[in-house]
C-alpha atoms as a PDB file:
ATOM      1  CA  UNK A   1     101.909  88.305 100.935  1.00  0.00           C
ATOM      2  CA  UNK A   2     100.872  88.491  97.103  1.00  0.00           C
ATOM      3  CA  UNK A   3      98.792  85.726  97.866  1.00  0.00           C
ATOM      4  CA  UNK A   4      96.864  87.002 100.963  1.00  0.00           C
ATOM      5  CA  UNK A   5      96.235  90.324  98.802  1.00  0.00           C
ATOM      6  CA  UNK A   6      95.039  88.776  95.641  1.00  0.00           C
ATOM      7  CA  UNK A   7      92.788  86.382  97.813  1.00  0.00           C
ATOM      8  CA  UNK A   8      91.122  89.233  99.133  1.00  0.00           C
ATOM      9  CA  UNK A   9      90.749  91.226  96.293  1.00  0.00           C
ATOM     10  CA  UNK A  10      89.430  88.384  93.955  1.00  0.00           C
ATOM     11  CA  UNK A  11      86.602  87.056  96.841  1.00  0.00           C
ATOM     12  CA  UNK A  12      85.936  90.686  97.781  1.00  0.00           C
ATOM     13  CA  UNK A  13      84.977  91.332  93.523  1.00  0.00           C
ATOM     14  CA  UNK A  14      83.406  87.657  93.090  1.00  0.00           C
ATOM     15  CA  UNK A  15      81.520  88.059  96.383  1.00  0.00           C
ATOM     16  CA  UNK A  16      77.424  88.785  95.647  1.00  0.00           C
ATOM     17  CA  UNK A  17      77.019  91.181  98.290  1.00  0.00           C
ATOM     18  CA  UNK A  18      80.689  91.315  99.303  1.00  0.00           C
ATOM     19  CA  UNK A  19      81.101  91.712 103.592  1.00  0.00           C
ATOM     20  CA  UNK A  20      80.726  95.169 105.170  1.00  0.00           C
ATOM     21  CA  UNK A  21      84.147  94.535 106.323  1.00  0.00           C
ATOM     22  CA  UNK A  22      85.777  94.334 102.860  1.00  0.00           C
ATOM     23  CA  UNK A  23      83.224  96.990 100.841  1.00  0.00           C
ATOM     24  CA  UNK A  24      85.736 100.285 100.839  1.00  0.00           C
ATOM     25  CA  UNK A  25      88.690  98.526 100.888  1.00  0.00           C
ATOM     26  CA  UNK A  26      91.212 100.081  98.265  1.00  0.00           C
ATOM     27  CA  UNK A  27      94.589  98.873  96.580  1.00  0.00           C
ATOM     28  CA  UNK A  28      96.843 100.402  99.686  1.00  0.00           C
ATOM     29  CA  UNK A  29      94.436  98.305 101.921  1.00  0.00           C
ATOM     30  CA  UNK A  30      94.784  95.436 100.051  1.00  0.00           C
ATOM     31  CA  UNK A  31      98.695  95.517 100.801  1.00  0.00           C
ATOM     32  CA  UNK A  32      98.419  95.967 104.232  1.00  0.00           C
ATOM     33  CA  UNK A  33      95.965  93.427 104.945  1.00  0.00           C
ATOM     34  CA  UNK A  34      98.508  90.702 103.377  1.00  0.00           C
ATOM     35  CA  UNK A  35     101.393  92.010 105.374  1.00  0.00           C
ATOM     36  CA  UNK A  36      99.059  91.741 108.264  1.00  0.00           C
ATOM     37  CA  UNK A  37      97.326  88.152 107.699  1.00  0.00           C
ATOM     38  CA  UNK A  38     101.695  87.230 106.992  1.00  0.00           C
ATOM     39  CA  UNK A  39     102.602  88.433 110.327  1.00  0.00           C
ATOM     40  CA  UNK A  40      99.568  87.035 111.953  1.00  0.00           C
ATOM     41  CA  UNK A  41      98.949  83.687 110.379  1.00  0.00           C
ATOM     42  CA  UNK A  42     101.703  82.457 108.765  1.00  0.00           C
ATOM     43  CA  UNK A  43     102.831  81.947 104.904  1.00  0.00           C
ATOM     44  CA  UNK A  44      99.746  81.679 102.467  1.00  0.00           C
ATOM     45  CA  UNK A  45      98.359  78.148 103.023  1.00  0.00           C
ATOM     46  CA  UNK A  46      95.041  76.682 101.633  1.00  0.00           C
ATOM     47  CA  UNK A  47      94.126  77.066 105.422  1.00  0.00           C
ATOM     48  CA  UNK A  48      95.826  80.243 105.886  1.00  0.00           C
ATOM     49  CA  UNK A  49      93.944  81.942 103.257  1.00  0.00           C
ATOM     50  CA  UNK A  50      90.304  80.202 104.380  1.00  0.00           C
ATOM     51  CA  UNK A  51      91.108  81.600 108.040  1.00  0.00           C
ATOM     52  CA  UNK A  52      92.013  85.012 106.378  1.00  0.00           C
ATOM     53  CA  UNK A  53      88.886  85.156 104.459  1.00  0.00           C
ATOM     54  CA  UNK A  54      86.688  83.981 108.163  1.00  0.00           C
ATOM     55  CA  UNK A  55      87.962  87.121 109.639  1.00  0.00           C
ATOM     56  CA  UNK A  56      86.708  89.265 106.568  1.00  0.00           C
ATOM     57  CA  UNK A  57      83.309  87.583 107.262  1.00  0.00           C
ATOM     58  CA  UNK A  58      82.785  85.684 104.054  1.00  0.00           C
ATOM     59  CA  UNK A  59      80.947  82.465 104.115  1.00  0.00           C
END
């Protein structure tokens, strides 16, 4: 899940403008989303965390 969270977080800072979907997202967010995107899609792949970031809407 550390994976999924740290994902997010890092693409959500690097991002220039970061998606709507991802703009007031905090630290407790963060968490859940990675439990979430674990249940849903699986361990953290390379594939798993490009589908994860698709359904924030980056590019």
């Amino acid at each position: 899940m550390t994976l999924y969270h740290e994902v997010l977080e890092a693409a959500t800072v690097a991002a220039d403008p970061s998606p709507d979907s991802v703009l007031e997202l905090n630290e407790q967010d963060f968490d859940r989303i990675a439990y979430e995107m674990h249940g849903q899609l699986g361990p953290a792949t390379p594939s798993n965390l490009n589908r994860m970031l698709e359904m924030f809407q980056f590019p």
